[in-house]
C-alpha atoms as a PDB file:
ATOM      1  CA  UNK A   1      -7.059  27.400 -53.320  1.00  0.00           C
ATOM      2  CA  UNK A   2      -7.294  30.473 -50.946  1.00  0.00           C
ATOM      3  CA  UNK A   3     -10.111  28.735 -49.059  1.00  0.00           C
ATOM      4  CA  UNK A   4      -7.931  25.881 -48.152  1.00  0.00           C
ATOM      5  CA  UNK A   5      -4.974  27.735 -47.294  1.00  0.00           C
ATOM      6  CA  UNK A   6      -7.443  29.872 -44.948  1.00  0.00           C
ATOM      7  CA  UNK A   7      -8.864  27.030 -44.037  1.00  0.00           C
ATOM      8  CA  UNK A   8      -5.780  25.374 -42.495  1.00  0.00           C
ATOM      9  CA  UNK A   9      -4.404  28.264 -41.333  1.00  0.00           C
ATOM     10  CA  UNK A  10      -7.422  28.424 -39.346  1.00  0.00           C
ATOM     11  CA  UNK A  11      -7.363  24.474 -37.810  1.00  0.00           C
ATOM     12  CA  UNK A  12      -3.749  25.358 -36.588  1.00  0.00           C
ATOM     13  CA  UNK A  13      -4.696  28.785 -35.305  1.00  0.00           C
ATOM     14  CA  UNK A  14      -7.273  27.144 -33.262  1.00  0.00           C
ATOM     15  CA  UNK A  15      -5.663  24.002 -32.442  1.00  0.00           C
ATOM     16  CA  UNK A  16      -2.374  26.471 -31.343  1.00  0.00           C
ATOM     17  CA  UNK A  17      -5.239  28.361 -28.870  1.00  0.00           C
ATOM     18  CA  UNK A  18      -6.902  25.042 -27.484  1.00  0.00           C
ATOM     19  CA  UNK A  19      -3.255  23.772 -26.313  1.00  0.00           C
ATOM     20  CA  UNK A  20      -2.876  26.868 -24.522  1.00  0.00           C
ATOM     21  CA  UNK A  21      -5.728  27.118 -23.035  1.00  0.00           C
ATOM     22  CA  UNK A  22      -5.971  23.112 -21.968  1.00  0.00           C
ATOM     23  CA  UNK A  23      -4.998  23.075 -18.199  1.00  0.00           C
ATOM     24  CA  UNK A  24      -2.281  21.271 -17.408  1.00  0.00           C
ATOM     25  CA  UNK A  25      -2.454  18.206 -14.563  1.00  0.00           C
ATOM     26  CA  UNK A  26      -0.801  19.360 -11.528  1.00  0.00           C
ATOM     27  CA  UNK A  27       3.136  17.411 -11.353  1.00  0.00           C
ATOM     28  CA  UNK A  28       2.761  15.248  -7.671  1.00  0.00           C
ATOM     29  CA  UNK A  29       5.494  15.838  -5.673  1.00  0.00           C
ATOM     30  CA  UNK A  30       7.750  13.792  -4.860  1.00  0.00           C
ATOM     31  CA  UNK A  31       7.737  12.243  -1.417  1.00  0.00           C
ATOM     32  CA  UNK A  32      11.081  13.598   0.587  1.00  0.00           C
ATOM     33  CA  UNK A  33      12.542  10.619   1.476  1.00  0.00           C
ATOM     34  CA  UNK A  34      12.549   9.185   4.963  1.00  0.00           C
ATOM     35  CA  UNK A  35      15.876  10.054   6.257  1.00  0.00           C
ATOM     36  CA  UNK A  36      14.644  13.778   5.851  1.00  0.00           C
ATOM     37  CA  UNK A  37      11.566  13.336   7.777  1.00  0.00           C
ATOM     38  CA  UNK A  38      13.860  11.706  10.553  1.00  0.00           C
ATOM     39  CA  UNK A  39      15.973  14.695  10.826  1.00  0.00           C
ATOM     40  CA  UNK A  40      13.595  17.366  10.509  1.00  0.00           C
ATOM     41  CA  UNK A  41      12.144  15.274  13.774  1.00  0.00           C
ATOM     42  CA  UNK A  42      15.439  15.509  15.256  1.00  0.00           C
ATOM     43  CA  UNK A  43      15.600  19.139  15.033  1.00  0.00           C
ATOM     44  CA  UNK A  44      12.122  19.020  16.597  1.00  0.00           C
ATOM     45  CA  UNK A  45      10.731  20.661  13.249  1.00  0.00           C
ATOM     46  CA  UNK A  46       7.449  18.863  13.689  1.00  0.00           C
ATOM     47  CA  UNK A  47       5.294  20.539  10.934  1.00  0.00           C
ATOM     48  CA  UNK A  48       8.094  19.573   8.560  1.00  0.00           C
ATOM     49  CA  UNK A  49       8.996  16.338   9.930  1.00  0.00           C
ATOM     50  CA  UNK A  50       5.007  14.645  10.235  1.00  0.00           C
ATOM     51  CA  UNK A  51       4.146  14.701   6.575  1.00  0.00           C
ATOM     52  CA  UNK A  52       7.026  13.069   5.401  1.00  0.00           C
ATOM     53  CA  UNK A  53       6.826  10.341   8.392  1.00  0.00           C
ATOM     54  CA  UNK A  54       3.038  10.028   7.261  1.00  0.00           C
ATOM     55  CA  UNK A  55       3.721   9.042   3.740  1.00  0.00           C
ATOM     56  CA  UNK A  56       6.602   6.420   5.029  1.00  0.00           C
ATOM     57  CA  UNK A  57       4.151   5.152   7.613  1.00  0.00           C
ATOM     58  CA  UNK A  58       1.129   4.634   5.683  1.00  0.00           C
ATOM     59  CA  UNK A  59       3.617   3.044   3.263  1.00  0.00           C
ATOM     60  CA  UNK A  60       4.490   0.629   6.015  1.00  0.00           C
ATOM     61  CA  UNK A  61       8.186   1.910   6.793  1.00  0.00           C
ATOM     62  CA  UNK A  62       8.338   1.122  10.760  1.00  0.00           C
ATOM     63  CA  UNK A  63      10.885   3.890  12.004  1.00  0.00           C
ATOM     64  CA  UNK A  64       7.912   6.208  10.186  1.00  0.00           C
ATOM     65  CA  UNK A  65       5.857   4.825  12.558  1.00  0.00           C
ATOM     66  CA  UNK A  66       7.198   4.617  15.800  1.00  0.00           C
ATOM     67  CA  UNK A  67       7.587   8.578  15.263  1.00  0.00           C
ATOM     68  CA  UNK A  68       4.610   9.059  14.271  1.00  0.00           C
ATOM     69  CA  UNK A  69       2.848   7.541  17.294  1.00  0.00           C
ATOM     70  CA  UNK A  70       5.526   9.508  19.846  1.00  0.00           C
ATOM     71  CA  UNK A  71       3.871  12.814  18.003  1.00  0.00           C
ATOM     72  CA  UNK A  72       0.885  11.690  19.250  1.00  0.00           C
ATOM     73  CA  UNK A  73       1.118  10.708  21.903  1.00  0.00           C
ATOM     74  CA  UNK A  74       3.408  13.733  22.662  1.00  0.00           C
ATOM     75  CA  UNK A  75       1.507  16.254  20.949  1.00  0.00           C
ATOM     76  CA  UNK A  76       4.537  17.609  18.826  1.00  0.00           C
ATOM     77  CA  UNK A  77       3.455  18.847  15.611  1.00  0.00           C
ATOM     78  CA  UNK A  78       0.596  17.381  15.973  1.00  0.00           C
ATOM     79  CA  UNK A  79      -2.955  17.580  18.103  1.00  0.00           C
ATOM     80  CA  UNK A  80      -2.781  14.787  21.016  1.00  0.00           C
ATOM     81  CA  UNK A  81      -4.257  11.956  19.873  1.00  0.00           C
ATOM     82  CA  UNK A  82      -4.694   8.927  21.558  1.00  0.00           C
ATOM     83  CA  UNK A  83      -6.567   6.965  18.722  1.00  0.00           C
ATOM     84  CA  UNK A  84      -3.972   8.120  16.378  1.00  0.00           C
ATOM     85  CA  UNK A  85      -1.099   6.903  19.065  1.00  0.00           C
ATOM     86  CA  UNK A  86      -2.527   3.346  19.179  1.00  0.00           C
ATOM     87  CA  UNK A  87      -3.405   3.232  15.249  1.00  0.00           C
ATOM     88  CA  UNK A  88       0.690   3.375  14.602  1.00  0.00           C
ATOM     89  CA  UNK A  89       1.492   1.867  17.902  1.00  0.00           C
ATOM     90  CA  UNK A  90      -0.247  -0.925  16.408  1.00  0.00           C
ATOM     91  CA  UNK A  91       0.910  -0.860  12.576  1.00  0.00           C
ATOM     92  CA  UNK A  92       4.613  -0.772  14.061  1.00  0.00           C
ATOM     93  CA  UNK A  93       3.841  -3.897  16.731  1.00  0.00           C
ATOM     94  CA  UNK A  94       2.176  -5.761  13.522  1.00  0.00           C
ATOM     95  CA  UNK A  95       5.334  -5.729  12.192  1.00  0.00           C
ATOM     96  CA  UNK A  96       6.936  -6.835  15.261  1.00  0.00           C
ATOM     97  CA  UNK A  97       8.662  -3.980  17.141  1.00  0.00           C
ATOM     98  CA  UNK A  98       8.495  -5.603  20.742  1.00  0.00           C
ATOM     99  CA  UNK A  99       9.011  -2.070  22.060  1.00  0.00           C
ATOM    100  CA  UNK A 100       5.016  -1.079  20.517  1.00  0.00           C
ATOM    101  CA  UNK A 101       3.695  -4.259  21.275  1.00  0.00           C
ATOM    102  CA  UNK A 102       4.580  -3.469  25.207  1.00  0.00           C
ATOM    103  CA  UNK A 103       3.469   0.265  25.002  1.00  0.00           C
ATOM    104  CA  UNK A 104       0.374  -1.021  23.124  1.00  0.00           C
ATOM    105  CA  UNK A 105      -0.278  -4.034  26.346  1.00  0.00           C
ATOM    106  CA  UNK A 106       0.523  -1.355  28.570  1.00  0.00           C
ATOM    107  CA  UNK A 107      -2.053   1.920  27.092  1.00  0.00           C
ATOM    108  CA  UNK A 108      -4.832  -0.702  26.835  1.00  0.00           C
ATOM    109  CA  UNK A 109      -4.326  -1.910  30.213  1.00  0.00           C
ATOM    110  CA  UNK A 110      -4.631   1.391  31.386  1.00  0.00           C
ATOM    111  CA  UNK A 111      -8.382   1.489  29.431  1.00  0.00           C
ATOM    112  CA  UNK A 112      -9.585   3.807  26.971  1.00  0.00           C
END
Protein backbone atom coordinates (compact mmCIF):
# COMPACT_ATOMS: atom_id res chain seq x y z
CA UNK A 1 0.00 0.00 0.00
CA UNK A 2 3.04 2.37 0.54
CA UNK A 3 4.17 1.64 -3.03
CA UNK A 4 1.03 2.98 -4.45
CA UNK A 5 0.71 5.89 -2.36
CA UNK A 6 4.51 6.64 -3.46
CA UNK A 7 3.67 5.77 -6.54
CA UNK A 8 0.99 8.44 -7.12
CA UNK A 9 2.51 10.85 -5.25
CA UNK A 10 5.15 10.52 -7.70
CA UNK A 11 2.77 10.77 -11.20
CA UNK A 12 1.46 14.13 -9.67
CA UNK A 13 4.87 15.32 -8.58
CA UNK A 14 5.97 14.88 -12.06
CA UNK A 15 2.96 15.74 -13.89
CA UNK A 16 2.94 19.18 -11.38
CA UNK A 17 6.85 19.72 -12.90
CA UNK A 18 5.97 18.95 -16.68
CA UNK A 19 3.10 21.77 -16.53
CA UNK A 20 5.59 24.09 -15.35
CA UNK A 21 8.03 23.51 -17.38
CA UNK A 22 5.66 23.21 -20.78
CA UNK A 23 6.15 26.63 -22.57
CA UNK A 24 3.37 28.47 -22.98
CA UNK A 25 2.16 29.78 -26.77
CA UNK A 26 2.83 33.35 -27.02
CA UNK A 27 -1.01 35.44 -26.60
CA UNK A 28 -1.20 37.47 -30.38
CA UNK A 29 -1.93 40.79 -29.90
CA UNK A 30 -4.57 42.31 -30.69
CA UNK A 31 -4.63 44.52 -33.75
CA UNK A 32 -5.20 48.41 -32.49
CA UNK A 33 -7.98 49.27 -34.31
CA UNK A 34 -7.96 51.55 -37.31
CA UNK A 35 -9.08 54.78 -35.96
CA UNK A 36 -5.77 54.60 -33.82
CA UNK A 37 -3.54 54.04 -36.66
CA UNK A 38 -5.33 57.16 -38.32
CA UNK A 39 -4.48 59.37 -35.52
CA UNK A 40 -1.16 58.30 -34.66
CA UNK A 41 -0.74 59.36 -38.64
CA UNK A 42 -2.23 62.56 -37.83
CA UNK A 43 0.17 63.35 -35.21
CA UNK A 44 2.78 62.36 -37.82
CA UNK A 45 3.82 59.38 -35.40
CA UNK A 46 4.78 57.26 -38.37
CA UNK A 47 6.51 54.26 -36.63
CA UNK A 48 3.33 53.97 -34.59
CA UNK A 49 0.87 54.79 -37.12
CA UNK A 50 2.31 52.16 -40.27
CA UNK A 51 1.80 48.89 -38.48
CA UNK A 52 -1.55 49.40 -37.54
CA UNK A 53 -2.46 50.88 -41.20
CA UNK A 54 -0.60 47.62 -42.49
CA UNK A 55 -2.79 45.16 -40.76
CA UNK A 56 -6.10 47.28 -41.93
CA UNK A 57 -4.66 47.41 -45.43
CA UNK A 58 -3.68 43.98 -46.03
CA UNK A 59 -7.12 43.32 -44.52
CA UNK A 60 -8.57 45.35 -47.33
CA UNK A 61 -9.78 48.52 -45.23
CA UNK A 62 -9.25 51.40 -48.02
CA UNK A 63 -8.54 54.56 -45.74
CA UNK A 64 -5.54 51.91 -44.50
CA UNK A 65 -4.50 52.10 -47.76
CA UNK A 66 -4.53 55.31 -49.19
CA UNK A 67 -2.13 56.09 -46.06
CA UNK A 68 -0.19 53.62 -46.53
CA UNK A 69 0.76 54.45 -50.13
CA UNK A 70 1.21 58.48 -49.09
CA UNK A 71 4.06 56.86 -46.58
CA UNK A 72 5.55 55.69 -49.43
CA UNK A 73 5.50 57.60 -51.54
CA UNK A 74 6.41 60.29 -48.92
CA UNK A 75 8.89 58.43 -47.12
CA UNK A 76 7.28 59.03 -43.57
CA UNK A 77 7.89 56.24 -41.36
CA UNK A 78 8.78 54.40 -43.86
CA UNK A 79 11.83 53.86 -46.62
CA UNK A 80 10.61 55.49 -50.11
CA UNK A 81 9.20 53.06 -52.00
CA UNK A 82 7.84 53.34 -55.20
CA UNK A 83 6.79 49.59 -55.70
CA UNK A 84 5.25 49.70 -52.36
CA UNK A 85 3.36 53.20 -53.42
CA UNK A 86 1.78 51.56 -56.51
CA UNK A 87 1.09 48.04 -54.68
CA UNK A 88 -1.62 50.11 -52.31
CA UNK A 89 -2.21 52.73 -54.89
CA UNK A 90 -3.53 49.87 -56.66
CA UNK A 91 -5.37 47.72 -53.83
CA UNK A 92 -7.23 51.14 -52.94
CA UNK A 93 -8.15 51.93 -56.94
CA UNK A 94 -9.37 48.05 -57.06
CA UNK A 95 -11.76 49.01 -54.80
CA UNK A 96 -12.65 52.04 -56.60
CA UNK A 97 -11.16 55.19 -55.01
CA UNK A 98 -11.13 57.41 -58.28
CA UNK A 99 -8.56 59.55 -56.47
CA UNK A 100 -5.77 56.17 -56.75
CA UNK A 101 -6.95 55.17 -59.92
CA UNK A 102 -5.78 58.85 -61.30
CA UNK A 103 -2.48 58.90 -59.21
CA UNK A 104 -1.98 55.28 -60.39
CA UNK A 105 -2.73 56.58 -64.59
CA UNK A 106 -0.68 59.38 -63.75
CA UNK A 107 2.84 57.46 -61.89
CA UNK A 108 2.68 54.94 -64.76
CA UNK A 109 2.51 57.50 -67.32
CA UNK A 110 5.40 58.97 -65.96
CA UNK A 111 7.28 55.22 -66.47
CA UNK A 112 8.95 53.18 -64.04
Amino acid sequence: MLYLIAAVAALILAFVIWQRRRPEAPASPEPEPLHLGIKAYMREDYARAEPVLRHHAEAGELKAQQLLAKMYYSGHGVPQDRERYLHWLEQAAAQGDRSAKARLKAARKQGS
